[in-house]
C-alpha atoms as a PDB file:
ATOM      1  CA  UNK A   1    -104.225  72.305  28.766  1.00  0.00           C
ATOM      2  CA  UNK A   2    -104.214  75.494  30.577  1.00  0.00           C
ATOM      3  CA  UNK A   3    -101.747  77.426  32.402  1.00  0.00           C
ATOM      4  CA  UNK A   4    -103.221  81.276  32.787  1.00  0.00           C
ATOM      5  CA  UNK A   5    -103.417  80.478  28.876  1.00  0.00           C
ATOM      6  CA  UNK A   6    -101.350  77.196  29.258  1.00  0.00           C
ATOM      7  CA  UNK A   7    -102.192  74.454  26.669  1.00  0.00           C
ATOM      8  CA  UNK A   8    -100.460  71.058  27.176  1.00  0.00           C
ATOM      9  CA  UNK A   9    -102.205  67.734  26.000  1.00  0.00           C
ATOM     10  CA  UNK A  10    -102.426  64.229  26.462  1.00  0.00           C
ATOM     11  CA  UNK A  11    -102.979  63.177  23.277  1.00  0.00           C
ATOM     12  CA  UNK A  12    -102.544  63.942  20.081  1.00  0.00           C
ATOM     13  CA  UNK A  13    -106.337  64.670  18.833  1.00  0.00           C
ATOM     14  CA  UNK A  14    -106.863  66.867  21.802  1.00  0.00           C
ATOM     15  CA  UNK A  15    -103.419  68.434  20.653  1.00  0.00           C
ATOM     16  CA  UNK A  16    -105.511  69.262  17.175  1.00  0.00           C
ATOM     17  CA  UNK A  17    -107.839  70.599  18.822  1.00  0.00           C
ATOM     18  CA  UNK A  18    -106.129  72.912  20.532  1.00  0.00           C
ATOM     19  CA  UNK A  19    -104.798  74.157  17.230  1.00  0.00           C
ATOM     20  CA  UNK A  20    -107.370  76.381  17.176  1.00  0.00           C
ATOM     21  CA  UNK A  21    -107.037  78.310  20.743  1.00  0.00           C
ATOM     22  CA  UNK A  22    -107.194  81.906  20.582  1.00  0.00           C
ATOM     23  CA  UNK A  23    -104.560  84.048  22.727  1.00  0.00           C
ATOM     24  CA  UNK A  24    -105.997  87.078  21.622  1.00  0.00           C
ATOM     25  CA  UNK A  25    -109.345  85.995  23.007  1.00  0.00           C
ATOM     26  CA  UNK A  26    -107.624  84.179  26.490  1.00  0.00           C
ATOM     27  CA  UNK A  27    -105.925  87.558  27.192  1.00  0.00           C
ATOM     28  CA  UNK A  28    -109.050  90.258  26.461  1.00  0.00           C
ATOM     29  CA  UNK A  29    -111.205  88.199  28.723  1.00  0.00           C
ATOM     30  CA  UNK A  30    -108.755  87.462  31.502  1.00  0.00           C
ATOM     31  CA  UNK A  31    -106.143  90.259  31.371  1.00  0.00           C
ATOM     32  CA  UNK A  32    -107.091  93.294  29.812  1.00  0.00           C
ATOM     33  CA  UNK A  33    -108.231  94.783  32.886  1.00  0.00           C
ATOM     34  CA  UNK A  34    -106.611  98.002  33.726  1.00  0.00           C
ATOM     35  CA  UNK A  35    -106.280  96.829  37.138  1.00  0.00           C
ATOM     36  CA  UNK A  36    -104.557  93.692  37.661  1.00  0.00           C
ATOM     37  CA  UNK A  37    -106.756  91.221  38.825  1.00  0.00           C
ATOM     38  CA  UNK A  38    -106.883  90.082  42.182  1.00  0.00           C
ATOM     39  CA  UNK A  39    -105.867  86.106  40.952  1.00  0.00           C
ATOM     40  CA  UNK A  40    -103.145  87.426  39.013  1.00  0.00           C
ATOM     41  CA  UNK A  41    -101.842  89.470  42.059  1.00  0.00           C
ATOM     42  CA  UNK A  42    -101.715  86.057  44.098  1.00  0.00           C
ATOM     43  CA  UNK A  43     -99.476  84.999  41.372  1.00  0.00           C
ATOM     44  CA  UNK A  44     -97.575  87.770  40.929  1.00  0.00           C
ATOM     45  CA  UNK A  45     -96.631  87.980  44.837  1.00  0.00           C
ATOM     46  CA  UNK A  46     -96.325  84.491  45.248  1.00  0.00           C
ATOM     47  CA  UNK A  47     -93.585  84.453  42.594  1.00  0.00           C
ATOM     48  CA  UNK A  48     -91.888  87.140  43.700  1.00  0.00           C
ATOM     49  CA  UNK A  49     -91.598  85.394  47.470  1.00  0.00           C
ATOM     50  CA  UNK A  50     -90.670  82.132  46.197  1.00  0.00           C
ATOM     51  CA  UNK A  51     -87.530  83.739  43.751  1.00  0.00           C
ATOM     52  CA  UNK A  52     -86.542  85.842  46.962  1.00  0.00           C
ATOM     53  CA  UNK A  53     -85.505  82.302  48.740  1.00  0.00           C
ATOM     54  CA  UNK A  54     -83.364  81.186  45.691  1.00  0.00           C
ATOM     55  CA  UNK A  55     -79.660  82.410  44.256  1.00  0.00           C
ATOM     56  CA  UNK A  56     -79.408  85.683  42.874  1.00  0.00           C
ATOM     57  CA  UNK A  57     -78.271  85.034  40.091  1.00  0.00           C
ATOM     58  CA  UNK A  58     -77.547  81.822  37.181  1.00  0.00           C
ATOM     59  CA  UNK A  59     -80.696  80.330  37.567  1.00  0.00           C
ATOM     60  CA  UNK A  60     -82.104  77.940  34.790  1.00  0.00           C
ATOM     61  CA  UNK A  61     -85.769  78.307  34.319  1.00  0.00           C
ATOM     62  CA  UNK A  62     -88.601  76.604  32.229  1.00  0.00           C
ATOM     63  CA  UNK A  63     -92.297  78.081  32.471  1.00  0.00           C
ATOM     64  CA  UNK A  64     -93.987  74.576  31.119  1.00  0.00           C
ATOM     65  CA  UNK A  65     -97.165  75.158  29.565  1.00  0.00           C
ATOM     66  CA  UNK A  66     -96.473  79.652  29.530  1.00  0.00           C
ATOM     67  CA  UNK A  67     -99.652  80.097  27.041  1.00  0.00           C
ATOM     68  CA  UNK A  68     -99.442  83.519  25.467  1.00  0.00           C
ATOM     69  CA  UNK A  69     -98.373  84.568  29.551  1.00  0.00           C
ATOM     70  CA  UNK A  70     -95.246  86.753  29.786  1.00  0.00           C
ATOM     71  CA  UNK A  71     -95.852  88.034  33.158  1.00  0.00           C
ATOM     72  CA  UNK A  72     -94.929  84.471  34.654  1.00  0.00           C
ATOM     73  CA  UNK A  73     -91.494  85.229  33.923  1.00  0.00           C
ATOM     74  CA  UNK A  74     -91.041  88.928  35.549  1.00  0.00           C
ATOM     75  CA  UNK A  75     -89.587  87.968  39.159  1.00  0.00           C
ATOM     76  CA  UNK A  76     -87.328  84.857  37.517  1.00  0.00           C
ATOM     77  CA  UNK A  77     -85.734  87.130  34.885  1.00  0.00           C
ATOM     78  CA  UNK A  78     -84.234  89.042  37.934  1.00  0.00           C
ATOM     79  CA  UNK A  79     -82.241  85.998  38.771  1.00  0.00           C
ATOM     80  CA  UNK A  80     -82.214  84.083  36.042  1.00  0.00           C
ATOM     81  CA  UNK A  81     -79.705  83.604  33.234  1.00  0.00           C
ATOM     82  CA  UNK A  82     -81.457  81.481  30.985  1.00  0.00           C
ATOM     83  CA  UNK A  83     -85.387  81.187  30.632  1.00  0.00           C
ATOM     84  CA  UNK A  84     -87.400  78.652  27.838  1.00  0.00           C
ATOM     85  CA  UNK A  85     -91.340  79.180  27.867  1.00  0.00           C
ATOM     86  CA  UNK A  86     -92.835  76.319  26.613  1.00  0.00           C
ATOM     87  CA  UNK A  87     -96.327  75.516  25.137  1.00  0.00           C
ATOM     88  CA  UNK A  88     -97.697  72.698  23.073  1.00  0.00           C
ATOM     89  CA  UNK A  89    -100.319  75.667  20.968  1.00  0.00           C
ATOM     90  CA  UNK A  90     -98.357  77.558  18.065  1.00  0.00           C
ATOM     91  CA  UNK A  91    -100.367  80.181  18.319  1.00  0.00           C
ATOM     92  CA  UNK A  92     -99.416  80.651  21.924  1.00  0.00           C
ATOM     93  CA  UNK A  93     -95.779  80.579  20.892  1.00  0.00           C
ATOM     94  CA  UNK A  94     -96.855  83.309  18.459  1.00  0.00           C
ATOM     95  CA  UNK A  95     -97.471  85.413  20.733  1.00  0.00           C
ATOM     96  CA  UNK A  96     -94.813  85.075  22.929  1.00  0.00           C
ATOM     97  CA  UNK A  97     -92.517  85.699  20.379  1.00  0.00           C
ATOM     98  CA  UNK A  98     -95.001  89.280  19.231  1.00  0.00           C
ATOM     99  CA  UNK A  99     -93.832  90.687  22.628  1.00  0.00           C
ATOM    100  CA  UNK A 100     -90.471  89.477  22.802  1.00  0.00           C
ATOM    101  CA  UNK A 101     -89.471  90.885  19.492  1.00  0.00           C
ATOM    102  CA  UNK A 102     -91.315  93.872  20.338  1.00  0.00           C
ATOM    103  CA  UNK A 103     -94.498  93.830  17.824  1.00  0.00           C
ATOM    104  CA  UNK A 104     -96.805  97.231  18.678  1.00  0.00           C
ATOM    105  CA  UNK A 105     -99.566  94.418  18.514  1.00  0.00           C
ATOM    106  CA  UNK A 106     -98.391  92.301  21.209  1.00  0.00           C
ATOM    107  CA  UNK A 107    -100.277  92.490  24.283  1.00  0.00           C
ATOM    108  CA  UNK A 108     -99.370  94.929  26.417  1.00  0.00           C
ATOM    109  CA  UNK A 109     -97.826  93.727  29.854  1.00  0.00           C
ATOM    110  CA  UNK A 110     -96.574  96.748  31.205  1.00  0.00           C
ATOM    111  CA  UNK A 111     -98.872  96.867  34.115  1.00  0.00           C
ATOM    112  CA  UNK A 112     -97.721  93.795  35.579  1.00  0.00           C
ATOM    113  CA  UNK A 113     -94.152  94.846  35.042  1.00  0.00           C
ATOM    114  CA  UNK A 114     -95.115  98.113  37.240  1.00  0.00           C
ATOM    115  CA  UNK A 115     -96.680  95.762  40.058  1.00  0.00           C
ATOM    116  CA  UNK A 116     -93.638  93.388  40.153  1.00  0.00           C
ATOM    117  CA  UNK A 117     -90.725  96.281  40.269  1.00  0.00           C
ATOM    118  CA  UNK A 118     -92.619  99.223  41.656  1.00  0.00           C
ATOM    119  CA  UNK A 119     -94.289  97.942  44.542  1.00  0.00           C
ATOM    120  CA  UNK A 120     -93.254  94.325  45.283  1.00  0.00           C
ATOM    121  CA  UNK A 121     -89.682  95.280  44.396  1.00  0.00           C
ATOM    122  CA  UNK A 122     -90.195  98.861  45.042  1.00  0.00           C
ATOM    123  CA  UNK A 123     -88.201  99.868  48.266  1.00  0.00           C
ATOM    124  CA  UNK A 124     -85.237  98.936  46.296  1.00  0.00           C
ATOM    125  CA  UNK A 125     -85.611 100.914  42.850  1.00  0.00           C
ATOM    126  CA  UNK A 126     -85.081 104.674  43.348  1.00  0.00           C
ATOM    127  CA  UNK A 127     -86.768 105.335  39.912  1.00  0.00           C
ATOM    128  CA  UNK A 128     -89.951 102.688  39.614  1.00  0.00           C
ATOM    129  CA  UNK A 129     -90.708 103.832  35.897  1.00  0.00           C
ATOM    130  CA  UNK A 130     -87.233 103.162  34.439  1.00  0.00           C
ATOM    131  CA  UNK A 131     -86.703 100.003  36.479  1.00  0.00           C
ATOM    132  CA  UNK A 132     -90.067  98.161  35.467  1.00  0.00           C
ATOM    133  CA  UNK A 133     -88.889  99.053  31.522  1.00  0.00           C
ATOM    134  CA  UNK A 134     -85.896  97.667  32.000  1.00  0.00           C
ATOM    135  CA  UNK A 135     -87.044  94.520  33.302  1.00  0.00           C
ATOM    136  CA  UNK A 136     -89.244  94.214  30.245  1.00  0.00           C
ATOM    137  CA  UNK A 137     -85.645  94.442  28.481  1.00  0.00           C
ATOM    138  CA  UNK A 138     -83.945  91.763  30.478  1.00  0.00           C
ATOM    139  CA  UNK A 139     -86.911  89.077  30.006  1.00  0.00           C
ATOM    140  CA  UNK A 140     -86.322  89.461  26.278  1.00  0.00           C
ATOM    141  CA  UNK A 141     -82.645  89.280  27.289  1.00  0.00           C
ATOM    142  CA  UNK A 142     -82.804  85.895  29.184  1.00  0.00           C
ATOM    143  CA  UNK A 143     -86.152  84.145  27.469  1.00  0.00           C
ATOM    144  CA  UNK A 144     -83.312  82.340  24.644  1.00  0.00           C
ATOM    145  CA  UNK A 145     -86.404  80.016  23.500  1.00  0.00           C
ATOM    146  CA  UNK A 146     -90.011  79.767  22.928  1.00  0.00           C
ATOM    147  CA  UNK A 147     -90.701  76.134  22.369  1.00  0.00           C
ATOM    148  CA  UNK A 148     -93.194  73.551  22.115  1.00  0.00           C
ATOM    149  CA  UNK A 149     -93.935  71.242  25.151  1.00  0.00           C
ATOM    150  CA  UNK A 150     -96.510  68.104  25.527  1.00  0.00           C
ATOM    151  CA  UNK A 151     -96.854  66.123  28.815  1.00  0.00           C
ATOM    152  CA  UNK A 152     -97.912  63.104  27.085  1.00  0.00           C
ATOM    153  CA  UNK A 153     -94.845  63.017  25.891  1.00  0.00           C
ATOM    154  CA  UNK A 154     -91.192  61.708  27.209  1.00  0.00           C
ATOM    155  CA  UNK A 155     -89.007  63.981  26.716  1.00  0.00           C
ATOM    156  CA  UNK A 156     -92.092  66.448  27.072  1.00  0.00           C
ATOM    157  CA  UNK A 157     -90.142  69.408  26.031  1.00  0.00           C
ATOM    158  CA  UNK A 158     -88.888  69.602  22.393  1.00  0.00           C
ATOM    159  CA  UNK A 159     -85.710  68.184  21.945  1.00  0.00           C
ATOM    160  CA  UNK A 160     -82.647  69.542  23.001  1.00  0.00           C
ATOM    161  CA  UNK A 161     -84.461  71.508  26.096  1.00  0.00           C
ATOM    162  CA  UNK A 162     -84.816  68.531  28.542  1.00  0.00           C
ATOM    163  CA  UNK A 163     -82.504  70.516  30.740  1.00  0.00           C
ATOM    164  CA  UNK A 164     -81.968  69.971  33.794  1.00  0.00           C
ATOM    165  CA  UNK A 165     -82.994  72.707  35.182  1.00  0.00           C
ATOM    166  CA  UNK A 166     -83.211  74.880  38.635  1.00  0.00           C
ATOM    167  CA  UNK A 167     -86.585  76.339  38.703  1.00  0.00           C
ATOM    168  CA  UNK A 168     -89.461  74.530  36.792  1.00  0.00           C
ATOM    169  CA  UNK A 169     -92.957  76.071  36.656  1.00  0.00           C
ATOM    170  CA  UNK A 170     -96.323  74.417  36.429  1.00  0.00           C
ATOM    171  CA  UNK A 171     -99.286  77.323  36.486  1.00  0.00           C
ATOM    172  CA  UNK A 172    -102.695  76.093  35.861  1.00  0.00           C
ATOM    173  CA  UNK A 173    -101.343  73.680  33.460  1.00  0.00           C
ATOM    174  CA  UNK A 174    -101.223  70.069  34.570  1.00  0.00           C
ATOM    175  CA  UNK A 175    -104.061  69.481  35.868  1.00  0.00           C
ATOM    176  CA  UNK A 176    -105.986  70.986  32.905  1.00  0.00           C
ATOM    177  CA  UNK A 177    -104.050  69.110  30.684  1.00  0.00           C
ATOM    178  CA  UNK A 178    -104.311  65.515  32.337  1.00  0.00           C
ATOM    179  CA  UNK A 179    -107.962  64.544  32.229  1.00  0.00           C
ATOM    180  CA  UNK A 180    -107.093  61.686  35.453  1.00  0.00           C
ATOM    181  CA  UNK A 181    -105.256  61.545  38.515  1.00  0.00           C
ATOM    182  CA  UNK A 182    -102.764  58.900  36.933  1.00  0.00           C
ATOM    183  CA  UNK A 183    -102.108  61.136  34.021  1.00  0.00           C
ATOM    184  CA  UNK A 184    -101.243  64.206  36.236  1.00  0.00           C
ATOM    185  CA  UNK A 185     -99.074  61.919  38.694  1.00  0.00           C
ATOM    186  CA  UNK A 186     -97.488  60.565  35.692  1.00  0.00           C
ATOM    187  CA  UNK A 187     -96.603  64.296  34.307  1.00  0.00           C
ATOM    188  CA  UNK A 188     -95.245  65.627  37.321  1.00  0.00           C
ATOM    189  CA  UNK A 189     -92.833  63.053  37.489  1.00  0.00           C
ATOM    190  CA  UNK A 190     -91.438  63.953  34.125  1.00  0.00           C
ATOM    191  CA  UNK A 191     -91.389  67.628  35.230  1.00  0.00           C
ATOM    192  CA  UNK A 192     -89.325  66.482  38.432  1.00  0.00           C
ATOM    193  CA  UNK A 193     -87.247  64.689  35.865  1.00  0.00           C
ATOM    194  CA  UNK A 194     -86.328  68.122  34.339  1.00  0.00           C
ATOM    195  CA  UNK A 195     -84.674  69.440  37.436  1.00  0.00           C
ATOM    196  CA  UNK A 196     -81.763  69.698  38.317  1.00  0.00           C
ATOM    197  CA  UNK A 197     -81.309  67.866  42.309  1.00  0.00           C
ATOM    198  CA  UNK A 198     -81.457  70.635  44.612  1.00  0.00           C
ATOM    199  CA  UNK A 199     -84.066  72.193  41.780  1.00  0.00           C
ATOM    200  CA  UNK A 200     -87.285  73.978  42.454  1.00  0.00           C
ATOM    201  CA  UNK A 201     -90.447  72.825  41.455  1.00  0.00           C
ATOM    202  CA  UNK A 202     -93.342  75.493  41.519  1.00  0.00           C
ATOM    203  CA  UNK A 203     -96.996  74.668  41.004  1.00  0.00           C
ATOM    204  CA  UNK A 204    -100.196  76.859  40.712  1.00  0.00           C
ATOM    205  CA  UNK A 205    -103.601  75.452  40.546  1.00  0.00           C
ATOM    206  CA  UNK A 206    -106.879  76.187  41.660  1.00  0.00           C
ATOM    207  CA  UNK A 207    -108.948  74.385  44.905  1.00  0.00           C
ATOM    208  CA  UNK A 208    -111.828  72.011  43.152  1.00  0.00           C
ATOM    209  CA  UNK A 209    -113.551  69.503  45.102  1.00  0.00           C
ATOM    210  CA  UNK A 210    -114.325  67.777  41.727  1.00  0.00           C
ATOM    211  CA  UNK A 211    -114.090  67.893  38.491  1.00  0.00           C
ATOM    212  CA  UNK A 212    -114.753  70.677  36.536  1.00  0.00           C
ATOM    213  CA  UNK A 213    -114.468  72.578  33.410  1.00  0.00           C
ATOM    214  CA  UNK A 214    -112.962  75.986  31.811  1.00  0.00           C
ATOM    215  CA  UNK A 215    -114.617  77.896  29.389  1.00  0.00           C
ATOM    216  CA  UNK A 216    -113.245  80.264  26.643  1.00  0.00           C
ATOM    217  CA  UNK A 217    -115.569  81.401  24.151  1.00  0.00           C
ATOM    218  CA  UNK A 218    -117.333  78.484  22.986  1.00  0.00           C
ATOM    219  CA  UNK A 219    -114.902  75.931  23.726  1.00  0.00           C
ATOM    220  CA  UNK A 220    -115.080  73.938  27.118  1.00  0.00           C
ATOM    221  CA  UNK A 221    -111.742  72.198  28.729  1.00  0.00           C
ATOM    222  CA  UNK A 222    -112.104  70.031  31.752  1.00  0.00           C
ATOM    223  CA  UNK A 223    -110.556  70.098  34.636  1.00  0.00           C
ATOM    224  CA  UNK A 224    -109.547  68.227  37.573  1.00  0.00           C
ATOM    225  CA  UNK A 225    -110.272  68.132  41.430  1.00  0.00           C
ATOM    226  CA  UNK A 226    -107.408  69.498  42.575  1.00  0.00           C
ATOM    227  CA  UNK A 227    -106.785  69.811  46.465  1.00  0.00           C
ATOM    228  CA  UNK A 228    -103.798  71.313  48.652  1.00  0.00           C
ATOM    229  CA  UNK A 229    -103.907  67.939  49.955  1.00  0.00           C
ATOM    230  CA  UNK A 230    -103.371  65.762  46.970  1.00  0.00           C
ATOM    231  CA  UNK A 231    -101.089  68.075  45.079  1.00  0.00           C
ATOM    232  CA  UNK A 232     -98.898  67.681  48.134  1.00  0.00           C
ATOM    233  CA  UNK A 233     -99.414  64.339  48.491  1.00  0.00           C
ATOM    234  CA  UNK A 234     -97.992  63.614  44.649  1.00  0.00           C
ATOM    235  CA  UNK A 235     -95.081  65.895  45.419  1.00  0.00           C
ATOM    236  CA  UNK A 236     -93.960  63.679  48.516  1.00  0.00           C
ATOM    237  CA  UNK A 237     -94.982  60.485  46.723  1.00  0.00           C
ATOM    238  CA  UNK A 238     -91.860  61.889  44.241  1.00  0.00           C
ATOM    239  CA  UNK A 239     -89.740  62.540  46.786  1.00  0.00           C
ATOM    240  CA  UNK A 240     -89.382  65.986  46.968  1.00  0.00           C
ATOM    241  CA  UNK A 241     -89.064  67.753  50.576  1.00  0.00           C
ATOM    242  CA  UNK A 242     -89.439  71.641  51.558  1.00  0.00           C
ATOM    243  CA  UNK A 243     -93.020  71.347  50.182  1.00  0.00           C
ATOM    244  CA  UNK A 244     -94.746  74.609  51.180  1.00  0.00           C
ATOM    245  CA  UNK A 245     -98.057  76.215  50.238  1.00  0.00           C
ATOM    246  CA  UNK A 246     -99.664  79.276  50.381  1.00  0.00           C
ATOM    247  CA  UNK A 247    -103.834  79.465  50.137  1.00  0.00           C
ATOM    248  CA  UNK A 248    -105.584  82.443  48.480  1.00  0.00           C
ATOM    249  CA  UNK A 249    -108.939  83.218  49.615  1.00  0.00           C
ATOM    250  CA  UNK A 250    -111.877  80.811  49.509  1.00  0.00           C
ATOM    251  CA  UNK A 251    -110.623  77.082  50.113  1.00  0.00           C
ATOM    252  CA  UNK A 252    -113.913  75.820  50.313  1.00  0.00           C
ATOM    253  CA  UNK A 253    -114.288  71.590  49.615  1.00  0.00           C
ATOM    254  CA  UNK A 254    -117.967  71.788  49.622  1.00  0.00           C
ATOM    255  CA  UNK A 255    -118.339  74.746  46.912  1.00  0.00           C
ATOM    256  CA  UNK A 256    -115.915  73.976  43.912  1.00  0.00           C
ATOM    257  CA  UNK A 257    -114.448  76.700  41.582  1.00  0.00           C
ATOM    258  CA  UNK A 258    -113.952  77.445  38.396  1.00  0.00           C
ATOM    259  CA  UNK A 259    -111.085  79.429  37.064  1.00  0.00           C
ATOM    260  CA  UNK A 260    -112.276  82.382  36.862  1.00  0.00           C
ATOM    261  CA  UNK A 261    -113.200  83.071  40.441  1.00  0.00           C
ATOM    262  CA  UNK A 262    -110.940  84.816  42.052  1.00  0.00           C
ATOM    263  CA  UNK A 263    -110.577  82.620  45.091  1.00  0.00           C
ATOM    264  CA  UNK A 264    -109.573  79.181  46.268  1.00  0.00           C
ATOM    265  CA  UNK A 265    -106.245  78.960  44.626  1.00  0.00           C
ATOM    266  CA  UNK A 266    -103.106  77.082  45.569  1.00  0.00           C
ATOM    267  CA  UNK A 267     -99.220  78.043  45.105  1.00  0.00           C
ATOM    268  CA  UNK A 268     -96.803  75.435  45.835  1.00  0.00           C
ATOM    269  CA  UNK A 269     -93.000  74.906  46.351  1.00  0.00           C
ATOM    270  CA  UNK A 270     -91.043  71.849  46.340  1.00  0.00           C
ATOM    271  CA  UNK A 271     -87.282  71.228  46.025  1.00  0.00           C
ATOM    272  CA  UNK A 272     -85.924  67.907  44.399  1.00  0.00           C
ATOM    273  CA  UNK A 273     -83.056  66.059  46.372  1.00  0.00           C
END
């Protein structure tokens, strides 16, 4: 359902539904700060650490579930040859495409581009500026497809993108889009079936103790509990090893979170055999 602006659905009347979702709305009340928000930061560092540990250059990506997000992307483009964002809302596809085709009303990312090169990549660009613009140039470079993904489904990526591939991303999608435990176990087995062995699977989500909901505008989404212990669990339970995690501020089981507060949120690794 949600992924920083993620939409992918288990059926196909909540798929109507979502027919309506607003990116232009998702990304003035979530990302039009001038500074980039603290829970982006997490994700923006966290990314950047977890591409450091893997080739330098060939990868395969998928971003399943991107939303109307671009700034997923930034650190994988540096090692990637091939990238397809995927998302079950047209109108998030939209406005993918507005950015990568350059459209002055595309949302402007450029301040997450600055974090990524200038200071998390910084030490090794002599001229910050330049470097972050360029990077804006090879995303459009290796992002070859926007297309439309649904969990519920098998393939859940449109045909002729099953892969396999060597990094596939999961942020703040899954368990917005499942609404139980045996629908989210169920869908990341299908996203384990899209990599390639040795592949990466990387998962964002955020601490709940229960289920909960996410608001935008005057439409509600729920949400699952989602703990560093179960997510883990399901990743084992699927045989993946080199499961690591990294906690961001407030993991608090007896106070659950919603999205929007900055704290409590998970990042995970794990690499297929």
């Amino acid at each position: 359902l949600f992924r920083g602006g993620s939409l992918v659905l288990m059926t196909m009347d909540t798929a109507e539904h979502y027919k309506t979702f607003d990116p232009d709305e998702f990304l003035k009340t979530y990302y039009s700060d001038v500074n980039v928000p603290d829970r982006i930061l997490f994700r923006l560092e966290s990314l950047h650490r977890a591409y450091q540990g893997l080739p330098p250059s060939g990868l395969k990506v998928l971003d399943f579930g991107a939303g109307p997000s671009i700034f997923t992307v930034i650190s994988a483009a540096s090692r990637a040859s091939e990238i397809i964002m995927a998302d079950v809302a047209e109108s998030n596809r939209a406005a993918l495409r507005k950015w990568l085709k350059r459209d002055p009303t595309a949302f402007d990312w450029s301040p997450y581009f600055n974090h990524v090169v200038q200071k998390l990549e910084g030490p090794q660009q002599p001229d910050g500026e330049r470097a972050a613009r360029e990077r804006e140039e090879k995303v459009r470079q290796v992002v070859k497809e926007v297309v439309r993904c649904n969990i519920s489904e098998d393939p859940p990526v449109q045909e002729g993108f099953e892969g396999p591939y060597d990094v596939v991303m999961d942020s703040w999608c899954l368990a917005y889009a499942c609404t139980t435990n045996e629908m989210y176990e169920k869908g990341i087995a299908k996203l384990v079936g899209l990599l390639n062995p040795g592949g990466t699977l990387m998962i964002f989500a955020s601490q709940r103790s229960k289920p909960s909901s996410y608001v935008l505008g005057s439409a509600s989404f729920p949400a699952l509990a989602m703990t560093e212990e179960y997510v883990t669990k399901v990743l084992r339970q699927q045989g993946l090893t080199e499961v690591s995690v990294t906690l961001h501020g407030r993991v608090d089981s007896a106070n659950p979170i919603d999205l929007t507060d900055p704290t409590g949120y998970i990042f995970v690794t794990a690499t297929k055999i």
